[in-house]
Protein backbone atom coordinates (compact mmCIF):
# COMPACT_ATOMS: atom_id res chain seq x y z
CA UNK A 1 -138.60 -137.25 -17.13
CA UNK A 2 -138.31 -133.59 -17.97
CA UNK A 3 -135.82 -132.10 -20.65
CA UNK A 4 -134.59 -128.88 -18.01
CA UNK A 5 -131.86 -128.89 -16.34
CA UNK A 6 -133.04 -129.38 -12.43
CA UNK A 7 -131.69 -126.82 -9.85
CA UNK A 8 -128.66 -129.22 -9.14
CA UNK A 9 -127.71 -128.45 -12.78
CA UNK A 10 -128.37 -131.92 -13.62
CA UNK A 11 -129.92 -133.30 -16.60
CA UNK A 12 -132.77 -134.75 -14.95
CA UNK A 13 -132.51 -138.52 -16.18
CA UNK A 14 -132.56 -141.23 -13.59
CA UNK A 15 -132.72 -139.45 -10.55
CA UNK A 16 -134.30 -141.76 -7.55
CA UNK A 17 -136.49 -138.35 -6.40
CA UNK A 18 -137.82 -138.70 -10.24
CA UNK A 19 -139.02 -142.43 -9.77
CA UNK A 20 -142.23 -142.51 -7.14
CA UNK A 21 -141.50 -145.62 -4.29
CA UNK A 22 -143.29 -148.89 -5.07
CA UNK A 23 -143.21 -150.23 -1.82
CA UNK A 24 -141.29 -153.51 -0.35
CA UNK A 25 -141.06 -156.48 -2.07
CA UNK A 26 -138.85 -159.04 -3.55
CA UNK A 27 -138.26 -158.68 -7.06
CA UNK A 28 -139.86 -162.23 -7.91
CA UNK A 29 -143.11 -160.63 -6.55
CA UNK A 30 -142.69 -157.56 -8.20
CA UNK A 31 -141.91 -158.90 -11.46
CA UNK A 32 -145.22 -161.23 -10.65
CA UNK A 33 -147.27 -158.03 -10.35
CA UNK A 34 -145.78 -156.42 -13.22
CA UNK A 35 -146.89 -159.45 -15.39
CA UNK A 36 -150.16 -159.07 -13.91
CA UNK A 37 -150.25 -155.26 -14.66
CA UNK A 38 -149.41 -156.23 -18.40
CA UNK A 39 -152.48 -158.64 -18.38
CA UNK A 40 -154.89 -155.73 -17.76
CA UNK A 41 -153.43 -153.61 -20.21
CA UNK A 42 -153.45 -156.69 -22.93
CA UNK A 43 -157.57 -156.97 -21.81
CA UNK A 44 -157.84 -153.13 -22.04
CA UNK A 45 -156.40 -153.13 -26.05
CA UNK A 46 -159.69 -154.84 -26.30
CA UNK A 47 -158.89 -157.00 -30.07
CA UNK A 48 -158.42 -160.63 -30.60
CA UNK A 49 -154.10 -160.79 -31.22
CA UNK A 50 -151.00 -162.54 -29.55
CA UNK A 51 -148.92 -161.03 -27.05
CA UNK A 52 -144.93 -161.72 -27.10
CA UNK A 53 -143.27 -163.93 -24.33
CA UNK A 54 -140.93 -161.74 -22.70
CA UNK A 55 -140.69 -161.71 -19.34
CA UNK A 56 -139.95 -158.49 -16.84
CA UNK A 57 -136.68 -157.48 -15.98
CA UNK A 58 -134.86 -156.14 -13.51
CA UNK A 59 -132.88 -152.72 -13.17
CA UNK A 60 -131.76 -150.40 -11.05
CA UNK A 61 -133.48 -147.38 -9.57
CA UNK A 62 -131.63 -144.25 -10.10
CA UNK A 63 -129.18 -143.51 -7.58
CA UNK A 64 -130.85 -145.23 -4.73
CA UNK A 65 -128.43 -148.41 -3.62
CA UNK A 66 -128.83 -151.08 -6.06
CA UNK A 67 -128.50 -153.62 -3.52
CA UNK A 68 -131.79 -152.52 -2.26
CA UNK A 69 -133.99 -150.72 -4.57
CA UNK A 70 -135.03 -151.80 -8.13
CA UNK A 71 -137.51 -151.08 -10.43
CA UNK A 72 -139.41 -153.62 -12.89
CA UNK A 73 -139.50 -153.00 -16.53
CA UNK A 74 -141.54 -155.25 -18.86
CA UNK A 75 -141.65 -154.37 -22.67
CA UNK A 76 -143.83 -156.52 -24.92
CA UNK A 77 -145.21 -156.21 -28.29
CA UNK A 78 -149.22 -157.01 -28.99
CA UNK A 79 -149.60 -158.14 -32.71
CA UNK A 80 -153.21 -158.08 -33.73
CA UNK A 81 -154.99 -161.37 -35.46
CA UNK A 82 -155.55 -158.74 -38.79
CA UNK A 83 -153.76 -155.41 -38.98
CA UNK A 84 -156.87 -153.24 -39.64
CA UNK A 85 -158.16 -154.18 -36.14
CA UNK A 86 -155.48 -151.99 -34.72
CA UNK A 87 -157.19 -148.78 -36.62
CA UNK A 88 -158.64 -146.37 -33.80
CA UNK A 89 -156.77 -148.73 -30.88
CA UNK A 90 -154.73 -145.83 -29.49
CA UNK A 91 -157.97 -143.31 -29.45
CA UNK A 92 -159.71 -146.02 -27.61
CA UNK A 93 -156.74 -146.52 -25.10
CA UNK A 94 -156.51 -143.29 -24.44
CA UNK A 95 -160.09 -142.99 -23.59
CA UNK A 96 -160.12 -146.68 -21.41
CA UNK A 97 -156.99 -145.95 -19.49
CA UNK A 98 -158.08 -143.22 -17.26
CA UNK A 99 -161.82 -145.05 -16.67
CA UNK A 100 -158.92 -147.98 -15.19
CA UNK A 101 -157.07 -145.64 -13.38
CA UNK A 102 -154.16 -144.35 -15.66
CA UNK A 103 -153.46 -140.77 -15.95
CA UNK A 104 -152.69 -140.11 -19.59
CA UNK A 105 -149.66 -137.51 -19.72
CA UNK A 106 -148.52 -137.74 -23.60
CA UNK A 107 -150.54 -138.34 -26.03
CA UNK A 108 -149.06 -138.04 -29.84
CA UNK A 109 -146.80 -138.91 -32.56
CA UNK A 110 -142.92 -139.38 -32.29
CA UNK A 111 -140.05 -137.63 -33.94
CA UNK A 112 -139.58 -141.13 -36.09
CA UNK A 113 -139.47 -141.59 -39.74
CA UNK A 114 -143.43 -142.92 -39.63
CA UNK A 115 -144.23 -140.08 -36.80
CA UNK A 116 -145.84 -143.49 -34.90
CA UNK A 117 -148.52 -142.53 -32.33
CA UNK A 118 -147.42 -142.81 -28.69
CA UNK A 119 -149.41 -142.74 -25.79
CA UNK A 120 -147.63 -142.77 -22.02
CA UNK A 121 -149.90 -143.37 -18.73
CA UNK A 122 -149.08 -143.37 -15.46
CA UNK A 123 -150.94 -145.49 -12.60
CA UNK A 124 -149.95 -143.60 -9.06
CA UNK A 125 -152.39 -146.54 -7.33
CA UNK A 126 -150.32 -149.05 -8.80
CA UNK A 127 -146.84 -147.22 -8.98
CA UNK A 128 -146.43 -147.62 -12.68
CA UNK A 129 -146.19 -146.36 -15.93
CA UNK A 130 -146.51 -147.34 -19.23
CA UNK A 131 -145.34 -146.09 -22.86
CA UNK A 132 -147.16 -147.32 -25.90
CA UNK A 133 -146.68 -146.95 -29.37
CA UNK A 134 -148.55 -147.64 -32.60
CA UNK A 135 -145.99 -149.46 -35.45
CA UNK A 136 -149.28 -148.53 -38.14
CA UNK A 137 -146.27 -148.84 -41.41
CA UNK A 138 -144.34 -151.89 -39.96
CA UNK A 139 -144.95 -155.37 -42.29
CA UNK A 140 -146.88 -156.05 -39.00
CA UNK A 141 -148.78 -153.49 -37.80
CA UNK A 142 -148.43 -153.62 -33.92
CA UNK A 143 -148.22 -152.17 -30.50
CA UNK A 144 -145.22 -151.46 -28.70
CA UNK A 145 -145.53 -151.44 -24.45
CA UNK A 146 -142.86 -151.00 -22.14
CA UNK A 147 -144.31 -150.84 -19.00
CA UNK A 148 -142.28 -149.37 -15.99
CA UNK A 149 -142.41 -149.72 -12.08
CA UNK A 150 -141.75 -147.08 -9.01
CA UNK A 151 -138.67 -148.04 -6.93
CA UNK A 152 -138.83 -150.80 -4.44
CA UNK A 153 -137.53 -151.29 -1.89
CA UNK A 154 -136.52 -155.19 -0.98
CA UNK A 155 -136.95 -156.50 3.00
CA UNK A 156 -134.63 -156.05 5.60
CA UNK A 157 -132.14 -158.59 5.02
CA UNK A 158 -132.40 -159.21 1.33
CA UNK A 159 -130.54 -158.31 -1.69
CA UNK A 160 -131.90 -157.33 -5.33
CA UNK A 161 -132.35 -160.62 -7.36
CA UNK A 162 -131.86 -159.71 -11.20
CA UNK A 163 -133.00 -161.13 -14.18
């Protein structure tokens, strides 16, 4: 999302035209393929750790009917076996990523307290993107992921199924 007001004098946040299509699907299948999407990005961290259990979600896509377009979020936490592991992770990422075709597009530290590093890639093969941080100064050192999908669109005939 951009910060600039767009030509409509809008803020720019959660416009549909912002959010690239996905395709057609049901969102069991796309929350399926999000899961799987996670998986490569878990194998891609490359370090032996444990991966939380929550599951995608469902939510709507900007201002398209929500009765018929959704996107698929999925945020999860990796927590290494040993913290130090995690030193150099992020420089590594950002190196992997676009050799598995992810487009980095911010690469840096936040505006928090611990100025975390933060990496966000974007997959226009596989319609998503993904935001990833580094919690180096938490007790538990860890990554952050939230990984979000392009709009789709559900078949003729179906509604949006949320969870």
């Amino acid at each position: 999302m951009n910060d600039s007001k767009g030509s409509d004098g809008s803020d720019g946040s959660a416009r549909s035209d912002d959010v690239p299509s996905a395709g057609t699907s049901n969102s069991e299948d796309a929350a399926d393929e999000a899961e799987r999407v996670s998986s490569e990005l878990y194998d891609l961290i490359g370090i032996k750790g444990k991966a939380s259990e929550t599951g995608p979600g469902v939510s709507e896509c900007g201002d398209k009917d929500p009765e018929k377009y959704f996107t698929i979020f999925h945020p999860w936490t990796f927590t290494p076996a040993s913290a130090d592991q995690l030193e150099g992770v992020m420089e590594r990422l950002k190196t992997e990523l676009p050799k598995n075709g992810w487009k980095v597009v911010e690469y840096g530290r936040d505006n928090s307290k611990n100025k975390n590093l933060s990496l966000t890639a974007d997959n226009d093969e596989k319609k998503y993107s993904v935001q990833i941080a580094y919690f180096a100064k938490d007790e538990s050192p860890n990554l952050n992921l939230m990984l979000v999908s392009g709009c789709y669109q559900v078949p003729d005939g179906e509604k949006v199924y949320r969870f």
